[in-house]
Protein backbone atom coordinates (compact mmCIF):
# COMPACT_ATOMS: atom_id res chain seq x y z
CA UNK A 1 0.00 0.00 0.00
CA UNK A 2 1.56 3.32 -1.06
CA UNK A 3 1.43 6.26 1.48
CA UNK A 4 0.05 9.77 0.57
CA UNK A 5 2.78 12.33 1.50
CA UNK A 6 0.94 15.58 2.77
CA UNK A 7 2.53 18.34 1.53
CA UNK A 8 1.47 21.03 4.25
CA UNK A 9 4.83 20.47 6.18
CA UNK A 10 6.95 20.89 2.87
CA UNK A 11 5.24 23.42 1.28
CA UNK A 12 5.91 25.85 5.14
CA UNK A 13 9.15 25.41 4.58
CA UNK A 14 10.12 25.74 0.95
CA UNK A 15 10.15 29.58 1.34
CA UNK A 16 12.20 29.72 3.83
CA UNK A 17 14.92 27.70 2.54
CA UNK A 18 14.33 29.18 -0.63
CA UNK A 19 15.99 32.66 1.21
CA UNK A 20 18.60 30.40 2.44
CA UNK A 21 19.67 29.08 -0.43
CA UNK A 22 22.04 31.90 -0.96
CA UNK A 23 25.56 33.17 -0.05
CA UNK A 24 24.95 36.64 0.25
CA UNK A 25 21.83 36.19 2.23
CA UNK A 26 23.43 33.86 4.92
CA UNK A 27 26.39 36.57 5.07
CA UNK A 28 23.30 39.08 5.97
CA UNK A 29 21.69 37.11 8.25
CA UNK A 30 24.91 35.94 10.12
CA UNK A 31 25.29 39.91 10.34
CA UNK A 32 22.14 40.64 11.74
CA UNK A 33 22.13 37.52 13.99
CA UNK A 34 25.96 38.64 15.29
CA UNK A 35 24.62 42.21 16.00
CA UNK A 36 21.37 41.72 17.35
CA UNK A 37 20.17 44.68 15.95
CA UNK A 38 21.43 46.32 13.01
CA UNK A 39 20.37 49.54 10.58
CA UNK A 40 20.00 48.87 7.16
CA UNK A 41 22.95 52.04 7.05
CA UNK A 42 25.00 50.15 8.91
CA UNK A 43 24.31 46.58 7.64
CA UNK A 44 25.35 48.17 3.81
CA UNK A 45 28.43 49.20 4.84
CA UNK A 46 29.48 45.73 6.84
CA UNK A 47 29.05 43.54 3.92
CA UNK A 48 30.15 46.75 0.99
CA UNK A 49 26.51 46.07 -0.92
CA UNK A 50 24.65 48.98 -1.68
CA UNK A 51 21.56 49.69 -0.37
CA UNK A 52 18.93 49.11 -3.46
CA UNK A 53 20.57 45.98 -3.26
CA UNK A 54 20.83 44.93 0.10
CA UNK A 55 17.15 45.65 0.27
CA UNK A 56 16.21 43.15 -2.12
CA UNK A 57 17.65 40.03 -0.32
CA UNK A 58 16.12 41.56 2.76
CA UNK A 59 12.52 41.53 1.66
CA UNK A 60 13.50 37.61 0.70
CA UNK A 61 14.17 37.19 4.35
CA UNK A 62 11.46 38.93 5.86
CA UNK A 63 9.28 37.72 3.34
CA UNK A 64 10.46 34.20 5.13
CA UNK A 65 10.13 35.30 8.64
CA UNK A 66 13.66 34.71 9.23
CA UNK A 67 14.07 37.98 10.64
CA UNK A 68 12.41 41.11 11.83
CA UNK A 69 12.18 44.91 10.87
CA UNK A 70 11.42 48.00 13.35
CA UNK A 71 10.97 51.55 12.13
CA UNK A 72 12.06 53.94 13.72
CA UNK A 73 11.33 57.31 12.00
CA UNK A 74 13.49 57.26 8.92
CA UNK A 75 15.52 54.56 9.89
CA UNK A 76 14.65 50.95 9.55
CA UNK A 77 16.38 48.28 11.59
CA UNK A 78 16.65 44.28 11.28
CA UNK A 79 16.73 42.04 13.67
CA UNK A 80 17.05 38.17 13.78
CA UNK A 81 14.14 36.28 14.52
CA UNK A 82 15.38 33.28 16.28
CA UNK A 83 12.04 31.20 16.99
CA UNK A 84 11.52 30.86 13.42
CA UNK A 85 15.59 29.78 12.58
CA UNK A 86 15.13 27.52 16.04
CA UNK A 87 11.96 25.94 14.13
CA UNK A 88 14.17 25.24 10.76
CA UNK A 89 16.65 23.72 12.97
CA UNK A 90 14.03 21.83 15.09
CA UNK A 91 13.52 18.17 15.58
CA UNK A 92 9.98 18.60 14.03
CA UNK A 93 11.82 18.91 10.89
CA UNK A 94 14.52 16.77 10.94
CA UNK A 95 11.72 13.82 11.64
CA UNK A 96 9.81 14.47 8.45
CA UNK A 97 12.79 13.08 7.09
CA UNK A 98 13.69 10.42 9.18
CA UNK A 99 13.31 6.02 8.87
CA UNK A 100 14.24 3.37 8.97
CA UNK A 101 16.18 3.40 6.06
CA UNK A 102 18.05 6.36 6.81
CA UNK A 103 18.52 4.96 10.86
CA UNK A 104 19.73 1.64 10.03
CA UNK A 105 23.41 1.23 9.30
């Protein structure tokens, strides 16, 4: 008897490490995660990417929840949203991928 695989648990993720699944964005989010709290100002200047462009591969990572944004008056400022990366790293996930065939040696 074959299985039906339920694609709700695959399809919450694939966004997510869609945003991941790039150099420069890790680099960003190590920065963010490193300095708790960092302005977009700031952030362009640590890792030499202009802003217009820096902005792009943050909207990929907020658009993943992977971290935060506060605005405060002209300034906008990123934070790392560690539930969510806690949740990619979780148990939870790593089960949908474990069996038997992958416990047995």
């Amino acid at each position: 008897m074959e299985q039906t695989i339920k694609k709700e648990p695959f399809a919450r993720y694939e966004k997510k490490f869609k945003a991941l699944a790039d150099q420069k964005r890790l680099e960003i989010l190590q920065l963010i995660c490193r300095h708790q709290t960092v302005c977009v100002g700031d952030l362009s200047e640590m890792i030499n990417m202009p802003q217009s462009k820096l902005s792009y591969h943050l909207k990929i990572l907020l658009d993943a929840e992977v971290i935060f944004i506060e605005s405060k008056g002209t300034w906008s400022y990123y934070s790392f949203n560690k539930n969510e990366m806690n949740q990619l790293l979780s148990e939870e996930l790593c089960g949908l991928f474990k069996s038997r065939c992958i416990e047995e040696k």
